[in-house]
N, C-alpha and C. Protein backbone atom coordinates (compact mmCIF):
# COMPACT_ATOMS: atom_id res chain seq x y z
N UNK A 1 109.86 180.70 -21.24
CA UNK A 1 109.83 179.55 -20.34
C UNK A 1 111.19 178.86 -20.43
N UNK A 2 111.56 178.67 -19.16
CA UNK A 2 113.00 177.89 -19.36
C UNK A 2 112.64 176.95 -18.49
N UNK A 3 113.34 175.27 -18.39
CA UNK A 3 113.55 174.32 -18.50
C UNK A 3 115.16 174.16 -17.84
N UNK A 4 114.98 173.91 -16.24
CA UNK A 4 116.19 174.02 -15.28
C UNK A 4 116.43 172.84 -15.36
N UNK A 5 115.61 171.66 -14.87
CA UNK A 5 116.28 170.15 -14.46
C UNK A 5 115.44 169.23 -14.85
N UNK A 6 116.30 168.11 -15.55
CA UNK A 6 115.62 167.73 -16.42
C UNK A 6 116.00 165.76 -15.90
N UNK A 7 114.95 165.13 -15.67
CA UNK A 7 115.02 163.53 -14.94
C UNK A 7 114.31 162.83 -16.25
N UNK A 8 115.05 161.63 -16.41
CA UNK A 8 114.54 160.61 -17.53
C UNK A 8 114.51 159.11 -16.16
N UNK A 9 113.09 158.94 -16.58
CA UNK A 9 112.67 157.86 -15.23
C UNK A 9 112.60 156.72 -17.01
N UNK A 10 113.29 155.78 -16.79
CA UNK A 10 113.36 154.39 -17.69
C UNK A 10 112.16 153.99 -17.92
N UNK A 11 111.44 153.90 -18.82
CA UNK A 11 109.95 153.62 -19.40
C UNK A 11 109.21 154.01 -18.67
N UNK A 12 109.06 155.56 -17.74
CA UNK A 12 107.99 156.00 -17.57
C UNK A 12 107.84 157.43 -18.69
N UNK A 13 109.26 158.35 -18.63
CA UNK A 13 109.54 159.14 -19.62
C UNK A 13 110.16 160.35 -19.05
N UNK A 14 109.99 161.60 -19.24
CA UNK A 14 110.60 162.65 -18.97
C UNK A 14 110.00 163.53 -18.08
N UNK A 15 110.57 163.97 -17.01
CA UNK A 15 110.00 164.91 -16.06
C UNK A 15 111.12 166.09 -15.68
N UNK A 16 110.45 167.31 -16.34
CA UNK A 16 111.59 168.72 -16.12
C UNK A 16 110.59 169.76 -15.69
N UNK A 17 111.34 170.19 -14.84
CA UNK A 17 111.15 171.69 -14.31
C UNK A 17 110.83 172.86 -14.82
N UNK A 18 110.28 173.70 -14.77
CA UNK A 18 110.26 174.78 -15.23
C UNK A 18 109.61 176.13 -14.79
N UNK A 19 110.22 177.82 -14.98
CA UNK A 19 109.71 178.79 -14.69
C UNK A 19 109.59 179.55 -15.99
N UNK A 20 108.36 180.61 -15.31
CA UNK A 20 108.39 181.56 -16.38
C UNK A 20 108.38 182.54 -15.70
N UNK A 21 109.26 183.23 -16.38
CA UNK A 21 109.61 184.62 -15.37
C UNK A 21 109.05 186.32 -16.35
N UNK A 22 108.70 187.23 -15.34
CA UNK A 22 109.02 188.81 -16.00
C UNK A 22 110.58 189.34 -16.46
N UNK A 23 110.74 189.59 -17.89
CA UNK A 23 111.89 190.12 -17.95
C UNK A 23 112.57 191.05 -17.19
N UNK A 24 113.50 191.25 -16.77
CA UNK A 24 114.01 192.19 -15.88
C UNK A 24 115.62 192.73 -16.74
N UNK A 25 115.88 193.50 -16.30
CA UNK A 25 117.37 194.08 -16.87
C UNK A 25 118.63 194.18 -15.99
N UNK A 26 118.06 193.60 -14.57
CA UNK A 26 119.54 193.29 -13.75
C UNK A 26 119.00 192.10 -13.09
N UNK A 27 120.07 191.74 -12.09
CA UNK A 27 120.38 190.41 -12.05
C UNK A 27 119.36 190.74 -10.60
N UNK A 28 119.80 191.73 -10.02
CA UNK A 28 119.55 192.27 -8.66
C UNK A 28 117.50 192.69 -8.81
N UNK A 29 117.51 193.10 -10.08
CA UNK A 29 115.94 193.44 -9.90
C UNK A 29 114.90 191.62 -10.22
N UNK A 30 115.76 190.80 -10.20
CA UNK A 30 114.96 189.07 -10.74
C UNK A 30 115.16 188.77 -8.77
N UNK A 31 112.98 188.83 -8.74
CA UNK A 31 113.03 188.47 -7.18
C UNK A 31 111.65 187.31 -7.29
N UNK A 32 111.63 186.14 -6.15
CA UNK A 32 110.41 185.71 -6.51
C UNK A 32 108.67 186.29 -7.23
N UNK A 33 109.19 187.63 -6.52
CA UNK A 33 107.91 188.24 -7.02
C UNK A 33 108.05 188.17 -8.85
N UNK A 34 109.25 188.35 -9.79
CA UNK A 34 109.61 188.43 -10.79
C UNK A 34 108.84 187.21 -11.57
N UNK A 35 109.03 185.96 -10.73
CA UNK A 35 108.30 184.60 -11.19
C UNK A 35 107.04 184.41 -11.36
N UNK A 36 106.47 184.36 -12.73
CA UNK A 36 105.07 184.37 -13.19
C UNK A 36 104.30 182.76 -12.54
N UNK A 37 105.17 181.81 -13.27
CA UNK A 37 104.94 180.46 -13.19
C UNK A 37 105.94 179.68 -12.81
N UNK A 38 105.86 178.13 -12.39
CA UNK A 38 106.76 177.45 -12.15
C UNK A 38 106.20 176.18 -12.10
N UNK A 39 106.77 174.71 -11.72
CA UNK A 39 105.81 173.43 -12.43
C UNK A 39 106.70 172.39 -12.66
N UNK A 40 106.51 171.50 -12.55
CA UNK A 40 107.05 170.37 -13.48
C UNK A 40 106.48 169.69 -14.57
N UNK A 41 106.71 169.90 -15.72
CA UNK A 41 105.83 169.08 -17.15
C UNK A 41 106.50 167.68 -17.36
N UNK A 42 105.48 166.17 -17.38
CA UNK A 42 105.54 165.19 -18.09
C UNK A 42 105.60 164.93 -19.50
N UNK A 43 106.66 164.54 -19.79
CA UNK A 43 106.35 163.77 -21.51
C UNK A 43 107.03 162.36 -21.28
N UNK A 44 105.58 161.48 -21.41
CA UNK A 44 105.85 159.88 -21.33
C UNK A 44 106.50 159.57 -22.56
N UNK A 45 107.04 158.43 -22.13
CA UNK A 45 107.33 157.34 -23.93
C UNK A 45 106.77 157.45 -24.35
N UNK A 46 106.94 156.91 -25.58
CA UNK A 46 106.19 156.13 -26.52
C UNK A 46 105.30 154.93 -25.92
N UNK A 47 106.05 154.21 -25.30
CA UNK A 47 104.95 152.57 -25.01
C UNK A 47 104.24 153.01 -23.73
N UNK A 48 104.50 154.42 -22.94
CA UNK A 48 103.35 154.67 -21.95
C UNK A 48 102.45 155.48 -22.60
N UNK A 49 102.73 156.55 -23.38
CA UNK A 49 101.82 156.80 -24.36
C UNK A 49 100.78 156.09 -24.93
N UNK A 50 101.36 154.95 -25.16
CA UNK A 50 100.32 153.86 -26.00
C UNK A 50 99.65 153.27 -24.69
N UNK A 51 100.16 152.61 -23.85
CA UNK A 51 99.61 152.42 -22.84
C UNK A 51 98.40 153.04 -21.91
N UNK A 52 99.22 154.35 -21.72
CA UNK A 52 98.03 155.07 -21.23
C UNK A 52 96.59 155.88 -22.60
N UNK A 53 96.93 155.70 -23.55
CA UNK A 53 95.25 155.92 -24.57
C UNK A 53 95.25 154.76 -24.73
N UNK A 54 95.07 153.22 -24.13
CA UNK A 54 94.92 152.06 -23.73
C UNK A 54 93.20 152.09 -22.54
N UNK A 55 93.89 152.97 -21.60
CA UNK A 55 93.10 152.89 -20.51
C UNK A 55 91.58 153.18 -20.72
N UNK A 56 90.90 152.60 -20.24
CA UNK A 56 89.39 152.67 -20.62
C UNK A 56 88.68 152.61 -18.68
N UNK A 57 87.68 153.80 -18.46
CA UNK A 57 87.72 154.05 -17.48
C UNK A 57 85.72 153.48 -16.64
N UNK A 58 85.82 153.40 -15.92
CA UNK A 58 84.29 152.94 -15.60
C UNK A 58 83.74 153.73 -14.51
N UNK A 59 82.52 154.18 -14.42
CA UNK A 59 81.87 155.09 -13.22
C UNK A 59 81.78 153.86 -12.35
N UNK A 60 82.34 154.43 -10.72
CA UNK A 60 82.20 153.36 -9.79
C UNK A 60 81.21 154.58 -8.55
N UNK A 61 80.79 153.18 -8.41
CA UNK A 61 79.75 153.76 -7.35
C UNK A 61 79.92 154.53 -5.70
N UNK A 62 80.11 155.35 -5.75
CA UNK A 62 80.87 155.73 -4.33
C UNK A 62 79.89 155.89 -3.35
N UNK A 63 78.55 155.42 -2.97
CA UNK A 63 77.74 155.06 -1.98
C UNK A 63 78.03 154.96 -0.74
N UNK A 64 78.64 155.12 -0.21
CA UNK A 64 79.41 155.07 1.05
C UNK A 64 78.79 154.56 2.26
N UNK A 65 77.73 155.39 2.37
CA UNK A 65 76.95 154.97 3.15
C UNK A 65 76.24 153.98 3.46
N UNK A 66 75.89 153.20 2.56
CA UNK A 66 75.02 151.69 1.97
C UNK A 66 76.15 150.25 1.93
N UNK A 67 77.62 150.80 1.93
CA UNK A 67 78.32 149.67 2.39
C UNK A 67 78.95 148.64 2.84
């Protein structure tokens, strides 16, 4: 897995890119088909970290019809 581009958003945290590819042995045989995975992964701060296992969540009633 490699890790192309990499954004630091100021107290929200880190957001980078990434693929995982089939090894190949030329440059010419690496084709989308070659690409297993691809994605962007979050890693928050610290104080959104704490923040978010903060959050406490409630079943709301989605009745729609009765509204």
């Amino acid at each position: 897995v490699k890790e192309a581009f990499v954004v630091e958003a100021e107290g929200l945290g880190v957001f980078s890119t990434y693929i995982q590819a089939k090894a190949v042995d030329t440059l010419e045989e690496a084709t989308e088909k070659t690409i297993k995975k691809k994605g962007v992964r979050y890693r928050p701060t610290k104080a959104m970290e704490t923040k978010l296992n903060q959050i406490r969540f409630q079943k709301a009633n989605l009745d729609v019809e009765h509204l």
